[in-house]
N, C-alpha and C. Protein backbone atom coordinates (compact mmCIF):
# COMPACT_ATOMS: atom_id res chain seq x y z
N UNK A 1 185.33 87.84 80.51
CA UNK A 1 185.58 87.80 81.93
C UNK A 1 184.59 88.72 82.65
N UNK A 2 183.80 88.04 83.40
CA UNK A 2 182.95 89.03 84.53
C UNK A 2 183.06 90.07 85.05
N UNK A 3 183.00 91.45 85.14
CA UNK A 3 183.32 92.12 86.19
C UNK A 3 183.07 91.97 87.85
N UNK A 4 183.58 92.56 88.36
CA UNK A 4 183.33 92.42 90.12
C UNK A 4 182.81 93.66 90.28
N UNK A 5 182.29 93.21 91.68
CA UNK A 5 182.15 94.52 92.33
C UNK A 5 183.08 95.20 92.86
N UNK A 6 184.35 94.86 92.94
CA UNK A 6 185.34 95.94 92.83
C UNK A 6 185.68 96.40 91.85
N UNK A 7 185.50 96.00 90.50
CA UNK A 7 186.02 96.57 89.37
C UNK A 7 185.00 97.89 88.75
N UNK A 8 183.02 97.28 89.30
CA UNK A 8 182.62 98.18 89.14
C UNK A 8 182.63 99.44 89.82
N UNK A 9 182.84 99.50 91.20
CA UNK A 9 183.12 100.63 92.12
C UNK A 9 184.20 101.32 91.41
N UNK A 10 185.28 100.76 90.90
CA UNK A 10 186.88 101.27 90.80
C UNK A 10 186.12 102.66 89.44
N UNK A 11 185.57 102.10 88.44
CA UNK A 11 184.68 102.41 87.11
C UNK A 11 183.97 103.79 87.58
N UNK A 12 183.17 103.19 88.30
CA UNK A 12 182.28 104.39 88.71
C UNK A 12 183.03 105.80 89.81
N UNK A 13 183.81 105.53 90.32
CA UNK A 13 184.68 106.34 91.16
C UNK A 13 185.65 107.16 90.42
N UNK A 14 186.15 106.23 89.60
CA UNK A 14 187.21 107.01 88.34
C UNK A 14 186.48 108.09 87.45
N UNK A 15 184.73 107.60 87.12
CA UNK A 15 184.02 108.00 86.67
C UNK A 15 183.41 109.19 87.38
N UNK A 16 183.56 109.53 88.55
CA UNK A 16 182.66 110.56 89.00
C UNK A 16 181.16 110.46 89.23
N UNK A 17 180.85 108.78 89.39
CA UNK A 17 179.40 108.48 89.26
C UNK A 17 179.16 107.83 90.63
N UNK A 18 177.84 107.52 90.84
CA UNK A 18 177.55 106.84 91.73
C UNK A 18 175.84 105.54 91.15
N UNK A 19 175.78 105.11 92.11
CA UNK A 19 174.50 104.42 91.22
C UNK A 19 173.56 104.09 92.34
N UNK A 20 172.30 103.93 92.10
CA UNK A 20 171.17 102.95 93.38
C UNK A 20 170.25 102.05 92.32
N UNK A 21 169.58 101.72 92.99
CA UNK A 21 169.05 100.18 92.31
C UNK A 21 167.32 99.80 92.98
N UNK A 22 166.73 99.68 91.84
CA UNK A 22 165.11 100.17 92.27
C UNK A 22 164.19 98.68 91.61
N UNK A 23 164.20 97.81 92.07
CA UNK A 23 163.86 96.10 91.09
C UNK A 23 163.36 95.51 91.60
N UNK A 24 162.28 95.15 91.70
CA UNK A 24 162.12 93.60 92.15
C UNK A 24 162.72 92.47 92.98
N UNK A 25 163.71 92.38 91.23
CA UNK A 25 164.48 91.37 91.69
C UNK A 25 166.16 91.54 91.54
N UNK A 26 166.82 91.13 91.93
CA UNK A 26 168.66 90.99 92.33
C UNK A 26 168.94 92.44 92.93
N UNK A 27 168.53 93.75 93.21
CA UNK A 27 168.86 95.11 93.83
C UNK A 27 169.39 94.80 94.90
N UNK A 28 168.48 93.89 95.83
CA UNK A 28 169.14 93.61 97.24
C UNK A 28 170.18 93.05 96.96
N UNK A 29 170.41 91.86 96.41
CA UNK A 29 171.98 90.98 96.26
C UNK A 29 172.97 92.15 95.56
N UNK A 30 172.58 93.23 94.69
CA UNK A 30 173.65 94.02 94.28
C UNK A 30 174.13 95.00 95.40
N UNK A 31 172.89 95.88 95.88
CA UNK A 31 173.47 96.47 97.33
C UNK A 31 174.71 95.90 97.80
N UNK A 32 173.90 95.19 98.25
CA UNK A 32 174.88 94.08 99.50
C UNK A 32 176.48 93.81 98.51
N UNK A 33 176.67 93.80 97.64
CA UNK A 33 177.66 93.26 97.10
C UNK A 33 178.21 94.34 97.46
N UNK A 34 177.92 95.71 96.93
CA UNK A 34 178.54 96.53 96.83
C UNK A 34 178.77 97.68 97.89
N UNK A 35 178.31 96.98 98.89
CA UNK A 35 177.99 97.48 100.13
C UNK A 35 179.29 97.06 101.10
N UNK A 36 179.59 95.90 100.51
CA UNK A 36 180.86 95.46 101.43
C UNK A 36 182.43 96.00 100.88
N UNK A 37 182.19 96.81 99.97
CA UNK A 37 183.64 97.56 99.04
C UNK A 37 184.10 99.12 100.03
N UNK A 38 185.50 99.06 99.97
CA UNK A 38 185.52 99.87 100.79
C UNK A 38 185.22 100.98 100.31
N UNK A 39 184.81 101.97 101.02
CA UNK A 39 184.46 103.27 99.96
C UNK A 39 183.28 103.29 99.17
N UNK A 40 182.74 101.99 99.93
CA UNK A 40 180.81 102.04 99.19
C UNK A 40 180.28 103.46 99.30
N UNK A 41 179.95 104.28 100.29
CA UNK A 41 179.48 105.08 100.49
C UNK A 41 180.02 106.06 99.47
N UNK A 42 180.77 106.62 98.94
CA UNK A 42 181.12 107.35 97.80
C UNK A 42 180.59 107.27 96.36
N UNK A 43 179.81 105.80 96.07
CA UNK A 43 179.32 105.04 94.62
C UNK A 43 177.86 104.31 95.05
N UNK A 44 177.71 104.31 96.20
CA UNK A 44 176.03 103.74 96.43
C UNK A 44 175.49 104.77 96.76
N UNK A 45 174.23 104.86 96.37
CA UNK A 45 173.12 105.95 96.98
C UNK A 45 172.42 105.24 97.37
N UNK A 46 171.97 103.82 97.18
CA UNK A 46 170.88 103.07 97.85
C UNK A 46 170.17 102.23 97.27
N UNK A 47 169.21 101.63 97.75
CA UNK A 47 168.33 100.22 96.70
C UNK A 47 167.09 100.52 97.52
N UNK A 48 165.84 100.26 96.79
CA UNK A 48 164.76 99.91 97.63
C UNK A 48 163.88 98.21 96.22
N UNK A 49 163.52 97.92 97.30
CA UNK A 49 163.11 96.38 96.51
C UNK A 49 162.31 96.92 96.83
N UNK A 50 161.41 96.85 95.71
CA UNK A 50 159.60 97.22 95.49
C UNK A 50 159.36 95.68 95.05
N UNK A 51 158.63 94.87 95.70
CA UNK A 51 157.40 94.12 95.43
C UNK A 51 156.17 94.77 94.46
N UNK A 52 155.54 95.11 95.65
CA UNK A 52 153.90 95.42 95.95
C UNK A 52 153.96 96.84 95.04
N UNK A 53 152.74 96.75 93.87
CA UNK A 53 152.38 97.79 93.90
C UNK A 53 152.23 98.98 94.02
N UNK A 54 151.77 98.85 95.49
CA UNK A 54 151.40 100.14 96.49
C UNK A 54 153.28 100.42 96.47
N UNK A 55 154.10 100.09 96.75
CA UNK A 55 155.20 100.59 96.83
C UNK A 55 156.30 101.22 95.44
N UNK A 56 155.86 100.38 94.50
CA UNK A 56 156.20 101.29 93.27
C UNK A 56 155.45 102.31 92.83
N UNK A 57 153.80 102.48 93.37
CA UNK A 57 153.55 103.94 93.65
C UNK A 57 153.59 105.01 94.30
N UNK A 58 153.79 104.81 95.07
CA UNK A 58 153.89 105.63 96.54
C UNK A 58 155.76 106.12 96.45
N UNK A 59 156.04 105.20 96.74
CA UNK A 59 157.61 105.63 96.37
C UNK A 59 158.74 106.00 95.71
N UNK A 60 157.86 105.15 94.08
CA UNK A 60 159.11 105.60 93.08
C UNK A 60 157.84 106.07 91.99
N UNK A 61 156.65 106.64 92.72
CA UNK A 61 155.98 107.76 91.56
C UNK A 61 155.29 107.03 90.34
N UNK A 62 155.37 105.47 90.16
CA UNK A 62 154.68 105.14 89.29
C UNK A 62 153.08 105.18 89.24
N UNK A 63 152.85 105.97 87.97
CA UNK A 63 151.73 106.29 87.74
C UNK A 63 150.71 105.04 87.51
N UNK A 64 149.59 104.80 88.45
CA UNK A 64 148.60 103.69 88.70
C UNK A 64 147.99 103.06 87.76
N UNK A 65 147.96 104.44 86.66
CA UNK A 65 147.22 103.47 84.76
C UNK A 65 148.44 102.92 84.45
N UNK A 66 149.89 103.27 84.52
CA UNK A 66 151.10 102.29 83.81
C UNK A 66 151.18 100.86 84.42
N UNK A 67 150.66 101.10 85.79
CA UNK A 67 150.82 99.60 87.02
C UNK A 67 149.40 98.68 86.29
N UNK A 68 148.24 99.21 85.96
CA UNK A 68 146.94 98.64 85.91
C UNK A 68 147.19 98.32 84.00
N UNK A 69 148.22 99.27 83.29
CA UNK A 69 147.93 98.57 81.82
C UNK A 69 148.80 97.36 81.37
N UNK A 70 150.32 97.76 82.62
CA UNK A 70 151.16 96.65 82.07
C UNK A 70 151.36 96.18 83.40
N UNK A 71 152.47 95.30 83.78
CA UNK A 71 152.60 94.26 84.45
C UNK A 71 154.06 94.93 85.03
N UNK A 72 153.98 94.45 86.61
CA UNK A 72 154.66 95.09 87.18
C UNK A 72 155.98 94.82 87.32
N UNK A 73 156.24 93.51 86.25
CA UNK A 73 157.45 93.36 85.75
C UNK A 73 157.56 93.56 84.70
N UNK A 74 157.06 94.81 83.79
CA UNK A 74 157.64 94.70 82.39
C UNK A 74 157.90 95.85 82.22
N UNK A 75 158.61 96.04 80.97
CA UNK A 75 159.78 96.83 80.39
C UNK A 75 159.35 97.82 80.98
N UNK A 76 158.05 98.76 80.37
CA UNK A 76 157.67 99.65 80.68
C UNK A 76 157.56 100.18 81.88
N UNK A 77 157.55 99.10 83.00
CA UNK A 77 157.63 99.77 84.20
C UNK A 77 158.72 99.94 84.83
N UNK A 78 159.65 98.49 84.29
CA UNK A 78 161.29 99.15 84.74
C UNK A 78 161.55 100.57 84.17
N UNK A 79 161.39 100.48 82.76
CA UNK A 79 161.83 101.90 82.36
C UNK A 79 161.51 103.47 83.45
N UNK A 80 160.43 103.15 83.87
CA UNK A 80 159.62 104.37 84.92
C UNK A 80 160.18 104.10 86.47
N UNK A 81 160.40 102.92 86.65
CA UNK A 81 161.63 102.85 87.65
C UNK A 81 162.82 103.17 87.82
N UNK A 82 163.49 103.26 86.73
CA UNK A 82 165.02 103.80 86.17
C UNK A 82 164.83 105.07 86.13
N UNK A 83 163.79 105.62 85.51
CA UNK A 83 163.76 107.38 85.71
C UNK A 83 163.44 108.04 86.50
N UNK A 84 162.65 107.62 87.28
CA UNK A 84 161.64 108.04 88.98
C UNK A 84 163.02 107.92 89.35
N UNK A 85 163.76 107.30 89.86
CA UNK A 85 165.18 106.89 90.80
C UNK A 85 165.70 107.72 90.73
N UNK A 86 165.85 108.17 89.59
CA UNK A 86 167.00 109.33 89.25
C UNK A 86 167.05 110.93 89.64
C-alpha cells in the first residue's frame, strides 16, 4: 500500500524531522503535495528545481568538473545534490 502525503508528514513530525527536495525532476509535484498538509510548514523546508547547470552550481555548490565529467542527471550528481541541501 502507497504511502500519502499525510502519512509521510504524520512520520516525519512524530519523527522530529523535516525534509526539502533539490531534482530535476518530481520536487515540484512533491512540494506541492506536501504543501497542501496542514502543518506543512513544521516538515517542509523547501524545493528548488534545478534544470540548468548554472543553477546546480551556483546554488546547490556543485562543483563544475562533477557537472562537465558526469551528466547532470546521474547518480553522482544527485548524490552532491542530497548533500549540498543539507
Amino acid at each position: 500500500m502507497p504511502r500519502t502525503e499525510q502519512q509521510l508528514a504524520n512520520q516525519l513530525k512524530a519523527n522530529k524531522l523535516t525534509i526539502a527536495f533539490a531534482k530535476s525532476m518530481i520536487c515540484g509535484l512533491m512540494s506541492h503535495k506536501l504543501s497542501n498538509i496542514n502543518g506543512a510548514s513544521e516538515i517542509l523546508k523547501g524545493s528548488i528545481i534545478c534544470y540548468d547547470k548554472s543553477v546546480k552550481s551556483h546554488l546547490l555548490k556543485i562543483k563544475k568538473e562533477i557537472l562537465d565529467k558526469y551528466t547532470c542527471e546521474s547518480q553522482k550528481v544527485t548524490d552532491e545534490l542530497a548533500t549540498n541541501l543539507s
